[in-house]
C-alpha atoms as a PDB file:
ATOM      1  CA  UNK A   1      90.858  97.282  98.726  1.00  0.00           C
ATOM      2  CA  UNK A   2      87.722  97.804  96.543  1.00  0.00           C
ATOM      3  CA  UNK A   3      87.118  99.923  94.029  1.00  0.00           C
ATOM      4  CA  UNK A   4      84.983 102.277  96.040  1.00  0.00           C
ATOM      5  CA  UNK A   5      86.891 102.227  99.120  1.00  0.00           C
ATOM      6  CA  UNK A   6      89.472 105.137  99.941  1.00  0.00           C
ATOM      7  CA  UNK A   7      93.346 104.060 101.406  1.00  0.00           C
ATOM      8  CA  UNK A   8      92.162 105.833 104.761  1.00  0.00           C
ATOM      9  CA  UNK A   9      88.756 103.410 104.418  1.00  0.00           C
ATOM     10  CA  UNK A  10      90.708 100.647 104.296  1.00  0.00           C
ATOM     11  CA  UNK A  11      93.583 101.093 106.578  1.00  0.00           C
ATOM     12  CA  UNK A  12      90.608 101.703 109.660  1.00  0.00           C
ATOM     13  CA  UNK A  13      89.254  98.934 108.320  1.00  0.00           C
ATOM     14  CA  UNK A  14      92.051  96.691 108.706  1.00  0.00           C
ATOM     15  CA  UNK A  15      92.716  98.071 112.239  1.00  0.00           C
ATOM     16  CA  UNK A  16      89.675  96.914 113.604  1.00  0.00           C
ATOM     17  CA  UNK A  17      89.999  93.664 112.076  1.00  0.00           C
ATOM     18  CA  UNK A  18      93.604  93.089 113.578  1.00  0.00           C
ATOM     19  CA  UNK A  19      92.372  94.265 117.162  1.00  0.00           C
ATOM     20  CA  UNK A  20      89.711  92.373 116.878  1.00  0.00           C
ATOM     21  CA  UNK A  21      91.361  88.724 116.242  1.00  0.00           C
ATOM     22  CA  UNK A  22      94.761  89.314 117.110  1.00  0.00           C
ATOM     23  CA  UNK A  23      96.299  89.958 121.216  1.00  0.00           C
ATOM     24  CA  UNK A  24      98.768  92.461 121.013  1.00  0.00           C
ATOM     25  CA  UNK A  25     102.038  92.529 120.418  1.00  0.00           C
ATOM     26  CA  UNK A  26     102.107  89.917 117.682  1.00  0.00           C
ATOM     27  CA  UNK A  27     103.943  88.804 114.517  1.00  0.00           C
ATOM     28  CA  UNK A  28     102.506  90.470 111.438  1.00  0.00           C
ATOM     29  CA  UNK A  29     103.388  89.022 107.685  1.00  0.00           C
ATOM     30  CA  UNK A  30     103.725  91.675 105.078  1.00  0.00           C
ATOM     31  CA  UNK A  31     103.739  90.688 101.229  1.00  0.00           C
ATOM     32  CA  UNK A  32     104.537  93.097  98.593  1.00  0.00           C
ATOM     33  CA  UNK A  33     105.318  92.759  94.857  1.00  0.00           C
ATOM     34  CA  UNK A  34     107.539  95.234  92.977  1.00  0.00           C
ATOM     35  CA  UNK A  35     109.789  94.970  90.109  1.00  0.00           C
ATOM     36  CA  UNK A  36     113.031  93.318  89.933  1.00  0.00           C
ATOM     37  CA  UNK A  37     115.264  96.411  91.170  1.00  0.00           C
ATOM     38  CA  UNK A  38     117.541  95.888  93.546  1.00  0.00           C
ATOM     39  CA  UNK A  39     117.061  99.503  94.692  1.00  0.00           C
ATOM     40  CA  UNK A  40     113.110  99.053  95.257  1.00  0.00           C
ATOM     41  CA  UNK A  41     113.727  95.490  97.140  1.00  0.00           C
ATOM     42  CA  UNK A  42     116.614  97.778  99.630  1.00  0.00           C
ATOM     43  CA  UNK A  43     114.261 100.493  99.965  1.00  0.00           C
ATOM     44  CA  UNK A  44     111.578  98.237 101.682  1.00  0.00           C
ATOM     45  CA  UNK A  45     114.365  96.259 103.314  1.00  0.00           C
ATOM     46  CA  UNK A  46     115.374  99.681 105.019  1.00  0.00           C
ATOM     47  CA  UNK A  47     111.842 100.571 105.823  1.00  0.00           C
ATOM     48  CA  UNK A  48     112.097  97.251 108.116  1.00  0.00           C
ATOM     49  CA  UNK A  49     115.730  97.670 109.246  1.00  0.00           C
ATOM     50  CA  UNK A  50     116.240  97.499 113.277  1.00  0.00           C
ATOM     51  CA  UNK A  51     112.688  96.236 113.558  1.00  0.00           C
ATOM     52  CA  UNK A  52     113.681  92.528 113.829  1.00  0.00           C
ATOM     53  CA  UNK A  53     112.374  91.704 110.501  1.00  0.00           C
ATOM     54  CA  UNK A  54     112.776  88.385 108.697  1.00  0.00           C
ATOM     55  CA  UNK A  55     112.917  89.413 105.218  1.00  0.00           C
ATOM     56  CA  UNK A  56     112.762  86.848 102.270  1.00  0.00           C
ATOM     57  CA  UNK A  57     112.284  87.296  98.570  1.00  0.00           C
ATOM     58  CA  UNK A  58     111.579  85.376  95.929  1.00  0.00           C
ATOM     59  CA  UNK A  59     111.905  86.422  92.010  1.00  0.00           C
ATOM     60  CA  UNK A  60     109.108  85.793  89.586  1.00  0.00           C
ATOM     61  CA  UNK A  61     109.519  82.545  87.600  1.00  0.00           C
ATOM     62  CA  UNK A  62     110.144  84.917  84.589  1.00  0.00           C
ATOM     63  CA  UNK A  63     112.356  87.455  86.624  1.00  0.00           C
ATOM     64  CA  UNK A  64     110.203  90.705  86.231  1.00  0.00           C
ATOM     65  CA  UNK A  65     108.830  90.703  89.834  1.00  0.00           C
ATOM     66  CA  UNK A  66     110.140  89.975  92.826  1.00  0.00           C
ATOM     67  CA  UNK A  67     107.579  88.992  95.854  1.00  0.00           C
ATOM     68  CA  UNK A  68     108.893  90.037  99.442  1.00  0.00           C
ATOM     69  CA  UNK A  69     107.683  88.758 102.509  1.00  0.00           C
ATOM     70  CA  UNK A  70     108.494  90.001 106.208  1.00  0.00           C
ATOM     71  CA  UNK A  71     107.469  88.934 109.318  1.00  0.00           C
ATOM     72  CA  UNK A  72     108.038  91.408 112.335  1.00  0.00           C
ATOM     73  CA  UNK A  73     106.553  91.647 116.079  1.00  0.00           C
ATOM     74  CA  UNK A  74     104.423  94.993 116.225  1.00  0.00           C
ATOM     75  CA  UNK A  75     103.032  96.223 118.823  1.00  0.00           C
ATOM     76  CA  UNK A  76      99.857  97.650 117.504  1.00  0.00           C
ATOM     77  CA  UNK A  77      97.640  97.867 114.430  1.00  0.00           C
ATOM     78  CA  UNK A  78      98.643 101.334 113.996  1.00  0.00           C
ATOM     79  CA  UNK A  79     102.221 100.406 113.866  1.00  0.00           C
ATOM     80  CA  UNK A  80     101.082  98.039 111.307  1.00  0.00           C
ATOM     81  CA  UNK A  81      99.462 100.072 108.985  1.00  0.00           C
ATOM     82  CA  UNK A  82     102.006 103.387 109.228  1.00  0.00           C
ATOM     83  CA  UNK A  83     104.394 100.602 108.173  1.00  0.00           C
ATOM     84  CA  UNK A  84     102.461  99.845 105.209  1.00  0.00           C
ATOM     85  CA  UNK A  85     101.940 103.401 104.723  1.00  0.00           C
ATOM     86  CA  UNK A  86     105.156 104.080 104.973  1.00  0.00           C
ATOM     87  CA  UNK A  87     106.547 101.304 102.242  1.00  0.00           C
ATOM     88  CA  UNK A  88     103.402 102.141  99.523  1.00  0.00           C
ATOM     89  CA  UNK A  89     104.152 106.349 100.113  1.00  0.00           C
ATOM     90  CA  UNK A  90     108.288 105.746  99.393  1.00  0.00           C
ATOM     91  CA  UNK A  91     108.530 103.083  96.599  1.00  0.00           C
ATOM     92  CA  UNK A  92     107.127 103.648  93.508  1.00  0.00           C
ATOM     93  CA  UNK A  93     105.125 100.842  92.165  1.00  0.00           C
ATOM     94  CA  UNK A  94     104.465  98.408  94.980  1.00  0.00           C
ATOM     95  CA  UNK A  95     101.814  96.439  95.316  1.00  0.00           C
ATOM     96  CA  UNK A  96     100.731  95.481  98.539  1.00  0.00           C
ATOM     97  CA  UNK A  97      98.968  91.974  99.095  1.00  0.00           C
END
């Protein structure tokens, strides 16, 4: 996201970008950063629960971050991006990639 460009921007943005190259329903990879906290990692973990997800993480060669990655089948952008709305609105300090 650019420094001039608003979340909401963005997130229509990205929709027409994943309509337009992807056929529906499809496997989407998420990637988000957060700090080592066990609570943080379960809170996205249970933002993806019954969905399917293959969730893997992988600490920080120092230990102070922890990258997660999860790959789901969505049905639609929009699904995509309430998801990411969903994780970046209920844990504090994310980072999406």
């Amino acid at each position: 996201m650019s420094d001039k460009q608003t979340p909401d921007e963005f997130y229509d943005k990205l929709k027409t970008q994943l309509y337009d190259t992807t056929a529906w329903p499809a496997e989407y990879l998420y990637k988000f950063i957060v700090k080592s906290d066990p609570k943080k990692i379960a809170e996205i973990d249970g933002i993806f629960n019954n969905l399917g997800a293959v969730i893997k993480t992988q600490p920080s060669k120092n230990g102070k971050y922890t990258s997660i990655s999860i790959s789901v089948k969505l049905k639609d952008p929009e699904t995509v991006v309430e998801k990411y709305k969903e994780v970046t609105e209920n844990v504090e300090g994310v980072i999406s990639l």
